[in-house]
PDB file of N, CA and C in Angstrom:
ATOM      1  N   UNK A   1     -14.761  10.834  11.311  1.00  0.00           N
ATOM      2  CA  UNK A   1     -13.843   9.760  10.968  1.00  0.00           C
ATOM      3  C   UNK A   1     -14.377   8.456  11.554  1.00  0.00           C
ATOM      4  N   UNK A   2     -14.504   7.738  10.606  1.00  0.00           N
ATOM      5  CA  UNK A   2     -15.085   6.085  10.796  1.00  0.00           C
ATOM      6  C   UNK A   2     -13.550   5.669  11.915  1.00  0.00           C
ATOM      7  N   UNK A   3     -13.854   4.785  13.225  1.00  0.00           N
ATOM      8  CA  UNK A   3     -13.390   3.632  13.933  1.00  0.00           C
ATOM      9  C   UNK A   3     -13.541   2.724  14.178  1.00  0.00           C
ATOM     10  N   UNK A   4     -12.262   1.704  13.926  1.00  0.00           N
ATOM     11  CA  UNK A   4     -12.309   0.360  13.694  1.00  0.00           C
ATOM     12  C   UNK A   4     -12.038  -0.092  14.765  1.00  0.00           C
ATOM     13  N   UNK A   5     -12.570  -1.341  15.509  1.00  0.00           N
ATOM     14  CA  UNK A   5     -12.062  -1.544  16.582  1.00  0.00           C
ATOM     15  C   UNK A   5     -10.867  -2.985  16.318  1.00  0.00           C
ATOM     16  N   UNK A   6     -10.749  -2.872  15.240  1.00  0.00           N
ATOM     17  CA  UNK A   6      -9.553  -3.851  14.796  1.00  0.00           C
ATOM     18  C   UNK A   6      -9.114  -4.065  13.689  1.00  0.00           C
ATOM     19  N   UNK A   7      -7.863  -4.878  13.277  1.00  0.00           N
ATOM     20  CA  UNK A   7      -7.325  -4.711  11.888  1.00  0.00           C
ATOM     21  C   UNK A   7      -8.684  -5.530  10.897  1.00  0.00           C
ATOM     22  N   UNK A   8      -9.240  -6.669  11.420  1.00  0.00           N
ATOM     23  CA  UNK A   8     -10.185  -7.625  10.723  1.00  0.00           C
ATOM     24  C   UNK A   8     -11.500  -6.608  10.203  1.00  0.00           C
ATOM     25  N   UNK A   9     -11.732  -5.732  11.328  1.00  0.00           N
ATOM     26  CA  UNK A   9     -12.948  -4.608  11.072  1.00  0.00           C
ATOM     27  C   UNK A   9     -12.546  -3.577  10.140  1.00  0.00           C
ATOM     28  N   UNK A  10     -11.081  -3.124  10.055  1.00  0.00           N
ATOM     29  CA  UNK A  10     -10.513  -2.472   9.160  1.00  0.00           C
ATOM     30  C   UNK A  10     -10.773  -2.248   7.720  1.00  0.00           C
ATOM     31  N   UNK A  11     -10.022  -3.966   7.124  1.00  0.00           N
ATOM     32  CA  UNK A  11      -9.742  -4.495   6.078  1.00  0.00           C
ATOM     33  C   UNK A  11     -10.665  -4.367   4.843  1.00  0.00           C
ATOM     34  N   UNK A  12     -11.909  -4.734   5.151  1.00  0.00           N
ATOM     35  CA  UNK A  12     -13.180  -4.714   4.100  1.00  0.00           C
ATOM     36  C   UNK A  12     -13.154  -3.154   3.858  1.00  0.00           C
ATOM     37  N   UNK A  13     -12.908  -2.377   4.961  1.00  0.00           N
ATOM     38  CA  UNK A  13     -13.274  -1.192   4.656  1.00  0.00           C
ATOM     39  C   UNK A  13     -12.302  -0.728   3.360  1.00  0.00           C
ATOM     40  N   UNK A  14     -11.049  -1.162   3.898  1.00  0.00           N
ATOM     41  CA  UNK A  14      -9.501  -0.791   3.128  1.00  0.00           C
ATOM     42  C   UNK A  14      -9.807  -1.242   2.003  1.00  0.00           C
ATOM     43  N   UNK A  15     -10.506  -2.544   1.337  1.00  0.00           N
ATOM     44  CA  UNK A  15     -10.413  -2.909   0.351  1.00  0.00           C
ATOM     45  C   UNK A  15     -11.102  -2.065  -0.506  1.00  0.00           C
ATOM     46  N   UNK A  16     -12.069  -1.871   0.044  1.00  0.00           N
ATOM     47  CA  UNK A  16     -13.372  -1.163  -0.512  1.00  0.00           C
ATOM     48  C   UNK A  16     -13.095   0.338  -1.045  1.00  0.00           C
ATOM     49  N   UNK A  17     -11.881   1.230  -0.605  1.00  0.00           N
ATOM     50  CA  UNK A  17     -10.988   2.480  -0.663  1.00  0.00           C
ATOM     51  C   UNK A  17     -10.398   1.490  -2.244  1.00  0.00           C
ATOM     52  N   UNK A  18     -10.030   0.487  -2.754  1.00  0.00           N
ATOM     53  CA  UNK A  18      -9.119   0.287  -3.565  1.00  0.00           C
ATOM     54  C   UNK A  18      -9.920  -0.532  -4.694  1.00  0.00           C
ATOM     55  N   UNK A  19     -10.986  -0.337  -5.028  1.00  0.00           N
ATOM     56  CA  UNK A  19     -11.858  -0.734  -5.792  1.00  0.00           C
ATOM     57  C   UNK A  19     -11.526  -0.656  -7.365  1.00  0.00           C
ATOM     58  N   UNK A  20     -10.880   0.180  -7.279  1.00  0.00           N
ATOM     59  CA  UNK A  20     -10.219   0.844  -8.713  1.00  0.00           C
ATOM     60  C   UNK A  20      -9.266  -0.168  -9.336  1.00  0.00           C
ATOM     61  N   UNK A  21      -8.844  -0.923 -10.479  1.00  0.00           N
ATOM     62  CA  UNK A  21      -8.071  -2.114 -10.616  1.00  0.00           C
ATOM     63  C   UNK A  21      -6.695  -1.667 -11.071  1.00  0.00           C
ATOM     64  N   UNK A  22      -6.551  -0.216 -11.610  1.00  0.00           N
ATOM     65  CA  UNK A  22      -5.417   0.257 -11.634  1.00  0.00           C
ATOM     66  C   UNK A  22      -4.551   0.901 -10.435  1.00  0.00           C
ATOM     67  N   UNK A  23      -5.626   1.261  -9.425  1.00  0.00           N
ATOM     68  CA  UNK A  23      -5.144   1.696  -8.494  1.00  0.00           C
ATOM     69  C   UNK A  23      -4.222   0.485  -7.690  1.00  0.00           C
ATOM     70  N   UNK A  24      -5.329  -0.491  -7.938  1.00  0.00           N
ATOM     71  CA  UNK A  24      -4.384  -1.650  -7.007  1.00  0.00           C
ATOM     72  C   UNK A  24      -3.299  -2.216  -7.617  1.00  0.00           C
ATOM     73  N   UNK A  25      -3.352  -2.028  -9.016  1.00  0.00           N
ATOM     74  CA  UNK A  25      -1.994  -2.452  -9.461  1.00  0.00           C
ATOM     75  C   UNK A  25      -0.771  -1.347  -9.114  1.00  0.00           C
ATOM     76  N   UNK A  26      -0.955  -0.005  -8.981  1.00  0.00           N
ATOM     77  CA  UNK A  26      -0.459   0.544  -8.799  1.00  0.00           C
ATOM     78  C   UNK A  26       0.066   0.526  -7.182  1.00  0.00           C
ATOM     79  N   UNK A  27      -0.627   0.079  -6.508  1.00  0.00           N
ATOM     80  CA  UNK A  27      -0.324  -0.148  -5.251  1.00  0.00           C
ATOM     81  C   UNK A  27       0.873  -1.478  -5.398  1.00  0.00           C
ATOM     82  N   UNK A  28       0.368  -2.932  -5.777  1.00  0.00           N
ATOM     83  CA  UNK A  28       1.391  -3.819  -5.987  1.00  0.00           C
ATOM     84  C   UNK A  28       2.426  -3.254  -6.774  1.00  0.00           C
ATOM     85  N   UNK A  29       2.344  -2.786  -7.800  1.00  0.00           N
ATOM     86  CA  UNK A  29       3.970  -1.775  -7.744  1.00  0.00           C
ATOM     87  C   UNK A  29       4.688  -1.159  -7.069  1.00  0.00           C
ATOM     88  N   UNK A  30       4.118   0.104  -6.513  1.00  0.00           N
ATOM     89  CA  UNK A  30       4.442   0.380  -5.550  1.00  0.00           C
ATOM     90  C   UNK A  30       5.300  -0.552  -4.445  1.00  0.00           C
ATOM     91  N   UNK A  31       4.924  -1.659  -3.813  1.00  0.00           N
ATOM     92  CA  UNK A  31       5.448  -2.726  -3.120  1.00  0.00           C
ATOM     93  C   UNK A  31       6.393  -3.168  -3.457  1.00  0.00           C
ATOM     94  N   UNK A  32       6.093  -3.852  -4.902  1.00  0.00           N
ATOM     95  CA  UNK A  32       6.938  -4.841  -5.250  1.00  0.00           C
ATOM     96  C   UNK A  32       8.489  -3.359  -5.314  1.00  0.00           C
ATOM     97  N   UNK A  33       8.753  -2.258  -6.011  1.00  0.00           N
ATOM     98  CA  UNK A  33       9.747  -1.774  -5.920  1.00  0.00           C
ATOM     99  C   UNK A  33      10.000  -1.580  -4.130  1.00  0.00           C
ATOM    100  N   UNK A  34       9.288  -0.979  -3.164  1.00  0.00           N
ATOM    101  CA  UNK A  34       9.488  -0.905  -1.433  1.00  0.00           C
ATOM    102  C   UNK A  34      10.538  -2.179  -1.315  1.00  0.00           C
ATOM    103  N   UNK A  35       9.808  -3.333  -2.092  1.00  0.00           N
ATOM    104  CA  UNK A  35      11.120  -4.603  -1.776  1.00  0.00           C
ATOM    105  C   UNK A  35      12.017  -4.604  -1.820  1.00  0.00           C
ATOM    106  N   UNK A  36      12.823  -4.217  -3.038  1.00  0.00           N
ATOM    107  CA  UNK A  36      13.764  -4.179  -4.477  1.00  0.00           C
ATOM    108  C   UNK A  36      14.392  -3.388  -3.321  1.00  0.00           C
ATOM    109  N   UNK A  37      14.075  -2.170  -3.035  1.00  0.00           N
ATOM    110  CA  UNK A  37      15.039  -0.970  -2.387  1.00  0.00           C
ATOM    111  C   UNK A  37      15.172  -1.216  -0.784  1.00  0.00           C
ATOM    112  N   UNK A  38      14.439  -1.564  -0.713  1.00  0.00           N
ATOM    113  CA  UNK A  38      14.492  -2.584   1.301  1.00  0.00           C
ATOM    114  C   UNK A  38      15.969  -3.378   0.853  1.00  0.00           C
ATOM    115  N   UNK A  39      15.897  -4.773  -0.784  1.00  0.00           N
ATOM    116  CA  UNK A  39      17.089  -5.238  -0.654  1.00  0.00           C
ATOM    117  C   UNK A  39      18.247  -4.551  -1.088  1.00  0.00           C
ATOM    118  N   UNK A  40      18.090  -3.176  -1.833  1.00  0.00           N
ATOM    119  CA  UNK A  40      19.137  -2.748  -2.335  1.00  0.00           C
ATOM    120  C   UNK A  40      19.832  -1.831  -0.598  1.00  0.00           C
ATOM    121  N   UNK A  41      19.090  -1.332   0.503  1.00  0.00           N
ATOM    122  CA  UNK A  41      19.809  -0.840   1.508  1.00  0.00           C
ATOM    123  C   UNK A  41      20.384  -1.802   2.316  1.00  0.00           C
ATOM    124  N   UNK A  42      19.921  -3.159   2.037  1.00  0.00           N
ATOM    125  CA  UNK A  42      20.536  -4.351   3.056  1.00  0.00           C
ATOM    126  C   UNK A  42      21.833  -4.532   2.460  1.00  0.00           C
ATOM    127  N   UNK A  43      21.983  -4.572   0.688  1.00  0.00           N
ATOM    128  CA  UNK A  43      23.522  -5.195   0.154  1.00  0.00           C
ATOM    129  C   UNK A  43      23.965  -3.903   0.086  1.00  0.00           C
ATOM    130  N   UNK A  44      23.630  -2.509   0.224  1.00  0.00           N
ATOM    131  CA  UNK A  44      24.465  -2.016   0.309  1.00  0.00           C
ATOM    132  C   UNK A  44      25.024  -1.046   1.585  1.00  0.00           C
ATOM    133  N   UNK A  45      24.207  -1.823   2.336  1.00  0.00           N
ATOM    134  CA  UNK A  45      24.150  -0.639   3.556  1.00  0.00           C
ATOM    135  C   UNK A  45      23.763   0.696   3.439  1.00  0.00           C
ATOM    136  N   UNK A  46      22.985   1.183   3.029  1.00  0.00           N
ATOM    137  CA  UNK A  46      22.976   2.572   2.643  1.00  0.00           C
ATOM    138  C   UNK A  46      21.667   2.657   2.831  1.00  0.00           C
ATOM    139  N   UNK A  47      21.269   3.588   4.040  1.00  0.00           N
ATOM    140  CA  UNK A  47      20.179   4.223   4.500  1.00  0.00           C
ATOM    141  C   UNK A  47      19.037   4.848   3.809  1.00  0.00           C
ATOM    142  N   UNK A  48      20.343   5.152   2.853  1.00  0.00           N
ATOM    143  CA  UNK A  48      19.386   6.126   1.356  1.00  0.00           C
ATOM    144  C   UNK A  48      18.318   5.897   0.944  1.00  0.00           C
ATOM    145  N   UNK A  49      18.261   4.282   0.783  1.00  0.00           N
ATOM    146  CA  UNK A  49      17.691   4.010   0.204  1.00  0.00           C
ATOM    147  C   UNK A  49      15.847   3.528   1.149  1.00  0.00           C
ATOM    148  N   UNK A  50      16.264   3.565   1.981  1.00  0.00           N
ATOM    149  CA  UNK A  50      14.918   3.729   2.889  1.00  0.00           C
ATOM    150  C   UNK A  50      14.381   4.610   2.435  1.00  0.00           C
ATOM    151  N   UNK A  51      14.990   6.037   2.056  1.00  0.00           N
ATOM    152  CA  UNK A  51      14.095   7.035   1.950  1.00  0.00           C
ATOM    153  C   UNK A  51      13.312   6.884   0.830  1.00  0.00           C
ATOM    154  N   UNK A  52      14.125   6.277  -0.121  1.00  0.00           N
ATOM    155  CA  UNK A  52      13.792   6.154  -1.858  1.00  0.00           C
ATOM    156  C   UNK A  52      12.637   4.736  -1.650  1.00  0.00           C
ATOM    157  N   UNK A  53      12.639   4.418  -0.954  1.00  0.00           N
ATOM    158  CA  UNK A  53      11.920   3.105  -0.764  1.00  0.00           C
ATOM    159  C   UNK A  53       9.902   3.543   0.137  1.00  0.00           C
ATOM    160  N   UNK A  54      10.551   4.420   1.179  1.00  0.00           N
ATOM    161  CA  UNK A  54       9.232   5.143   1.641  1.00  0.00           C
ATOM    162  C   UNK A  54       8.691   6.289   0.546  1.00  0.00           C
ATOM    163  N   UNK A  55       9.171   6.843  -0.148  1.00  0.00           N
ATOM    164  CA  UNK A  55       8.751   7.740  -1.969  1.00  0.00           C
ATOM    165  C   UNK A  55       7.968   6.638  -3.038  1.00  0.00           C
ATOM    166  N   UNK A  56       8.600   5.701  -3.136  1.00  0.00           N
ATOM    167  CA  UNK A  56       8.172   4.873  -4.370  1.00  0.00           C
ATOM    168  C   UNK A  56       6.628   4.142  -3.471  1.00  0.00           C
ATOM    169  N   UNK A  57       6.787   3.321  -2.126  1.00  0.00           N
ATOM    170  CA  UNK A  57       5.582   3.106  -1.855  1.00  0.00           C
ATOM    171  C   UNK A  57       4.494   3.707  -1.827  1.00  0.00           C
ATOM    172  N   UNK A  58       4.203   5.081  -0.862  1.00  0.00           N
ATOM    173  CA  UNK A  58       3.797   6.136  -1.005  1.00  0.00           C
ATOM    174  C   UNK A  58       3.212   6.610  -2.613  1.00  0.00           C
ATOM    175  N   UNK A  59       4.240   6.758  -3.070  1.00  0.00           N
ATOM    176  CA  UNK A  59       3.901   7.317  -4.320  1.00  0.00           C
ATOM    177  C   UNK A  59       3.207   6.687  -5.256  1.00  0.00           C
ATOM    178  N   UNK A  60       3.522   5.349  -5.671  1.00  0.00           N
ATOM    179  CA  UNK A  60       2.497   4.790  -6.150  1.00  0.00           C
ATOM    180  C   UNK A  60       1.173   4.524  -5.735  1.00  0.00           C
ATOM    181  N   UNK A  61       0.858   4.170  -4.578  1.00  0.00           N
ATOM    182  CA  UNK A  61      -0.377   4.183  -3.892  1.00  0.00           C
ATOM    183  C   UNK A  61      -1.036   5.774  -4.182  1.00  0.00           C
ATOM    184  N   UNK A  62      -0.295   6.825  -3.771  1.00  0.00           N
ATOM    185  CA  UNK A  62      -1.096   8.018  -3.729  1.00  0.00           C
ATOM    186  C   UNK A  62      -1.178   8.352  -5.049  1.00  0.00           C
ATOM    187  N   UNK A  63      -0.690   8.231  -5.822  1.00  0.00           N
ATOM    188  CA  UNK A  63      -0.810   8.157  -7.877  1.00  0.00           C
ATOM    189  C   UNK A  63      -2.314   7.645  -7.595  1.00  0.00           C
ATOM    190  N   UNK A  64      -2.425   6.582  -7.254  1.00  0.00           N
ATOM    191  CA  UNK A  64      -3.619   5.318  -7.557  1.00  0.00           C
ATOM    192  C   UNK A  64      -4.789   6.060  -6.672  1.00  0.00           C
ATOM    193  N   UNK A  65      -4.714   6.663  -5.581  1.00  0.00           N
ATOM    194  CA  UNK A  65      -5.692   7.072  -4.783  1.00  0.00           C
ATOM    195  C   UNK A  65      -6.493   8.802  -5.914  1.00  0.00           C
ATOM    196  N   UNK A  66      -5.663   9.713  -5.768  1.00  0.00           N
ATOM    197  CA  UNK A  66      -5.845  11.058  -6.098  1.00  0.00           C
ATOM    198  C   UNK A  66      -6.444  10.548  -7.536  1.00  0.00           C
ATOM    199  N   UNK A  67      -5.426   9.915  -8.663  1.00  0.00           N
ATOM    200  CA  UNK A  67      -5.890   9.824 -10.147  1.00  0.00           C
ATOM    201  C   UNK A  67      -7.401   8.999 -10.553  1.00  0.00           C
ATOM    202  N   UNK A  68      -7.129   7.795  -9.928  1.00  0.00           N
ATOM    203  CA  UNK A  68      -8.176   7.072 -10.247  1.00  0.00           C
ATOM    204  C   UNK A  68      -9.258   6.537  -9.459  1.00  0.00           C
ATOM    205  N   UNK A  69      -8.822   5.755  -8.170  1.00  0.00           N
ATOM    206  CA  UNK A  69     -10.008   5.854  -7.146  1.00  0.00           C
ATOM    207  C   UNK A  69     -10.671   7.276  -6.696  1.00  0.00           C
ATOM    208  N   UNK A  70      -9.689   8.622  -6.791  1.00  0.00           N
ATOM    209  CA  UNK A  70     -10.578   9.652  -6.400  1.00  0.00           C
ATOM    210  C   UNK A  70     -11.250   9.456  -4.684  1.00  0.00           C
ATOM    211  N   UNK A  71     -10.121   9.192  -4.459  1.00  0.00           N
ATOM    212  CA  UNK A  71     -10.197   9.060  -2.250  1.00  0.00           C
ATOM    213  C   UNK A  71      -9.441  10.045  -1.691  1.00  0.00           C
ATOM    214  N   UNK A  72      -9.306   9.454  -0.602  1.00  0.00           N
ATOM    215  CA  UNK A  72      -8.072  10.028   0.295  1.00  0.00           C
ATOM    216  C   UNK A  72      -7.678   8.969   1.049  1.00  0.00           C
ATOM    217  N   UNK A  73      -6.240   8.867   0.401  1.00  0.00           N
ATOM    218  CA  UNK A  73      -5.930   7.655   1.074  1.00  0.00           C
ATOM    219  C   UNK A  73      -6.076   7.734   2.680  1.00  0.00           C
ATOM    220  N   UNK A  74      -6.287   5.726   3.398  1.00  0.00           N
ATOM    221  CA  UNK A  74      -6.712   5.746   4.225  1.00  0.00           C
ATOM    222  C   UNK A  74      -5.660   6.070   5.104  1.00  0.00           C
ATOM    223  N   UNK A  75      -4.318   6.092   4.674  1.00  0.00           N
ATOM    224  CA  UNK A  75      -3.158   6.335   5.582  1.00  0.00           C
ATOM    225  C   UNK A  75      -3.467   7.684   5.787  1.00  0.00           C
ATOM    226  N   UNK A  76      -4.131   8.821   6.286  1.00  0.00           N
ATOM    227  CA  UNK A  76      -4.051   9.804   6.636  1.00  0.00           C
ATOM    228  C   UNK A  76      -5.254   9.633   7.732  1.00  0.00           C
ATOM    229  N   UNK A  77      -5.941   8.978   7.523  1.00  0.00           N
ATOM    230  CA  UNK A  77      -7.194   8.525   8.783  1.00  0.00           C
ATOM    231  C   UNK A  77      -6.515   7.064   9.514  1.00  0.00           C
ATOM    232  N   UNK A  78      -5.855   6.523   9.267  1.00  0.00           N
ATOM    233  CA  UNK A  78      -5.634   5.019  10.035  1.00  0.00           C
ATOM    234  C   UNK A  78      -4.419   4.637   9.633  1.00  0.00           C
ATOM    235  N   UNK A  79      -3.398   5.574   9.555  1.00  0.00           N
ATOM    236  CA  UNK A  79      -1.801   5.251   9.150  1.00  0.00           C
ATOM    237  C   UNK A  79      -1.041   3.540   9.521  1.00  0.00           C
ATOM    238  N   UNK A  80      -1.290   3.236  10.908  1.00  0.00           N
ATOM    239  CA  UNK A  80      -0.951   1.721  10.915  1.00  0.00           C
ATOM    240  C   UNK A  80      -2.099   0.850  10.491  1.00  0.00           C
ATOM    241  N   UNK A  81      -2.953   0.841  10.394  1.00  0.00           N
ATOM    242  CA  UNK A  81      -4.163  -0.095  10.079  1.00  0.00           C
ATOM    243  C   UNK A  81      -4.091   0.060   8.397  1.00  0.00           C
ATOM    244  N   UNK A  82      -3.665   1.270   7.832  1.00  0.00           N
ATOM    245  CA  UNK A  82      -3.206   1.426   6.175  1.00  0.00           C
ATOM    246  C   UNK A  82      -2.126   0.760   5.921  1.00  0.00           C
ATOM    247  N   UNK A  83      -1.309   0.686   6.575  1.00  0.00           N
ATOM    248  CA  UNK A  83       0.087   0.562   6.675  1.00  0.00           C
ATOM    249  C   UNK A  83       0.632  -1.652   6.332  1.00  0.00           C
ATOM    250  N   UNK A  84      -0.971  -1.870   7.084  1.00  0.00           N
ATOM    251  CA  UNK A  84      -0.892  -3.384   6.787  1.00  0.00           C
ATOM    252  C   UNK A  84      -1.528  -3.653   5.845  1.00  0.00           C
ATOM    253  N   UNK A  85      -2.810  -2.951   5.510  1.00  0.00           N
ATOM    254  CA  UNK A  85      -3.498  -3.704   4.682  1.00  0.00           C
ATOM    255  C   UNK A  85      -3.198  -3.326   3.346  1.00  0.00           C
ATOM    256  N   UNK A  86      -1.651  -2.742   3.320  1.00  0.00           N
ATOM    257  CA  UNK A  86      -0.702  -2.565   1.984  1.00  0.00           C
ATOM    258  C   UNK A  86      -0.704  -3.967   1.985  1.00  0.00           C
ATOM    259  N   UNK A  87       0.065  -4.344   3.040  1.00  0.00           N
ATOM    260  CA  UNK A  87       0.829  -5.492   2.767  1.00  0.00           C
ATOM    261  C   UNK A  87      -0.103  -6.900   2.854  1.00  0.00           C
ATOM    262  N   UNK A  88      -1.231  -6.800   3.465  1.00  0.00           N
ATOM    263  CA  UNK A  88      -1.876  -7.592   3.424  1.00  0.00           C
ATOM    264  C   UNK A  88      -2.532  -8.147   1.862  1.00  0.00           C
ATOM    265  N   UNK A  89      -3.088  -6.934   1.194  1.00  0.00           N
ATOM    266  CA  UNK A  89      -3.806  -6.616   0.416  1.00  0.00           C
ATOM    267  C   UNK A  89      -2.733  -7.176  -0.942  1.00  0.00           C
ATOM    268  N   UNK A  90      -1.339  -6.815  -0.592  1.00  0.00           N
ATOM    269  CA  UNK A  90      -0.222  -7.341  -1.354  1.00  0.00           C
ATOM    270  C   UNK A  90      -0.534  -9.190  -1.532  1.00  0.00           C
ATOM    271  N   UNK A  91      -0.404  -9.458  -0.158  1.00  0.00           N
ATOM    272  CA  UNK A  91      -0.053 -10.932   0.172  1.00  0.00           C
ATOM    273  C   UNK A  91      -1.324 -11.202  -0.813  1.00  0.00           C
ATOM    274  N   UNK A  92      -2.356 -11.164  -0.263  1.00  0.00           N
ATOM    275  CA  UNK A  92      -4.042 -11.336  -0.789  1.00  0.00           C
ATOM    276  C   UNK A  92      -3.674 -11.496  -2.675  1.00  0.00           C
ATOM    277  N   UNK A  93      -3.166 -10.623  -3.069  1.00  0.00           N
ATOM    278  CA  UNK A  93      -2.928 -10.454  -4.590  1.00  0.00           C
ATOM    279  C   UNK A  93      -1.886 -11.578  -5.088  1.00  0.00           C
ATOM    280  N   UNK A  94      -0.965 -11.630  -4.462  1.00  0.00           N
ATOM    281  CA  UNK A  94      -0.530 -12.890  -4.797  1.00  0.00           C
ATOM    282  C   UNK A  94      -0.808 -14.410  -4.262  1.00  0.00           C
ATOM    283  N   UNK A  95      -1.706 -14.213  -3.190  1.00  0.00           N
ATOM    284  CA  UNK A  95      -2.602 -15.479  -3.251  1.00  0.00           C
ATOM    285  C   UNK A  95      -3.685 -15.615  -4.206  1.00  0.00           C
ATOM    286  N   UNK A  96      -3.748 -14.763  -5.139  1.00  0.00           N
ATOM    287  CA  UNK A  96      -5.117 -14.876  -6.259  1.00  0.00           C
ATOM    288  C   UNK A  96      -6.670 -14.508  -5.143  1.00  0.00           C
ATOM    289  N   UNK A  97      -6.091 -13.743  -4.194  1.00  0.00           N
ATOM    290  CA  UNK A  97      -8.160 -13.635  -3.050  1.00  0.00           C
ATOM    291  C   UNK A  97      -8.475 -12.271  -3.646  1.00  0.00           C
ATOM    292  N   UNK A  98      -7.165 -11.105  -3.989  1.00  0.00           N
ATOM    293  CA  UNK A  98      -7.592 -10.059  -5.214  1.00  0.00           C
ATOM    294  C   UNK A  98      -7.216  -9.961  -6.085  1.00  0.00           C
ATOM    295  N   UNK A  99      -8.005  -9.775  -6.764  1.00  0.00           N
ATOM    296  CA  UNK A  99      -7.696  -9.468  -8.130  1.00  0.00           C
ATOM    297  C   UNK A  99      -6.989  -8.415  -8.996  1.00  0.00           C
ATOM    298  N   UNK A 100      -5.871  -8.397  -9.602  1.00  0.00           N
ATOM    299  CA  UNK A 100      -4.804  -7.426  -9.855  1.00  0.00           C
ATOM    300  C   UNK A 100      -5.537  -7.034 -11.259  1.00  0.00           C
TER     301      UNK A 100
END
């Protein structure tokens, strides 16, 4: 198992796991619903929906990993260092630095 000695040393690597252009859209899906259900447990109080919210992230990403990149996602080798460069990799996509 490759070690990073930081999130910056991480990242290239992470990107490089998501090379696939469906995969990464599938990942920004993934997200964009994690949002939707983050706001649907805030208006409704309901815990539930955390769970339904950690399934849909997850799930789309691992759709995108197994089907089309053909990896293993990195969240099973670097779970918090994966864990950002969702969201990083998110932010990045809607700054136009990747390409969806």
């Amino acid at each position: 198992m490759r070690r990073f000695a930081s999130f910056r040393e991480f990242y290239p690597f992470y990107l490089s796991e998501h090379a696939n252009r469906t995969s990464r859209r599938l990942h920004f899906l993934g997200s964009c619903g994690v949002l939707g259900l983050l706001a649907a447990a805030i208006a409704t109080r309901d815990g539930a929906w955390l769970f339904a919210a950690l399934a849909c992230g997850y799930g789309f990403a691992w759709i995108g990993h197994f089907f089309f990149e053909k990896n293993r996602p990195a969240t099973f080798r670097h779970p918090f260092y994966s864990f950002a460069g969702d969201w990083v990799m998110f932010a990045d996509i809607l700054r136009g630095r990747v390409r969806l």
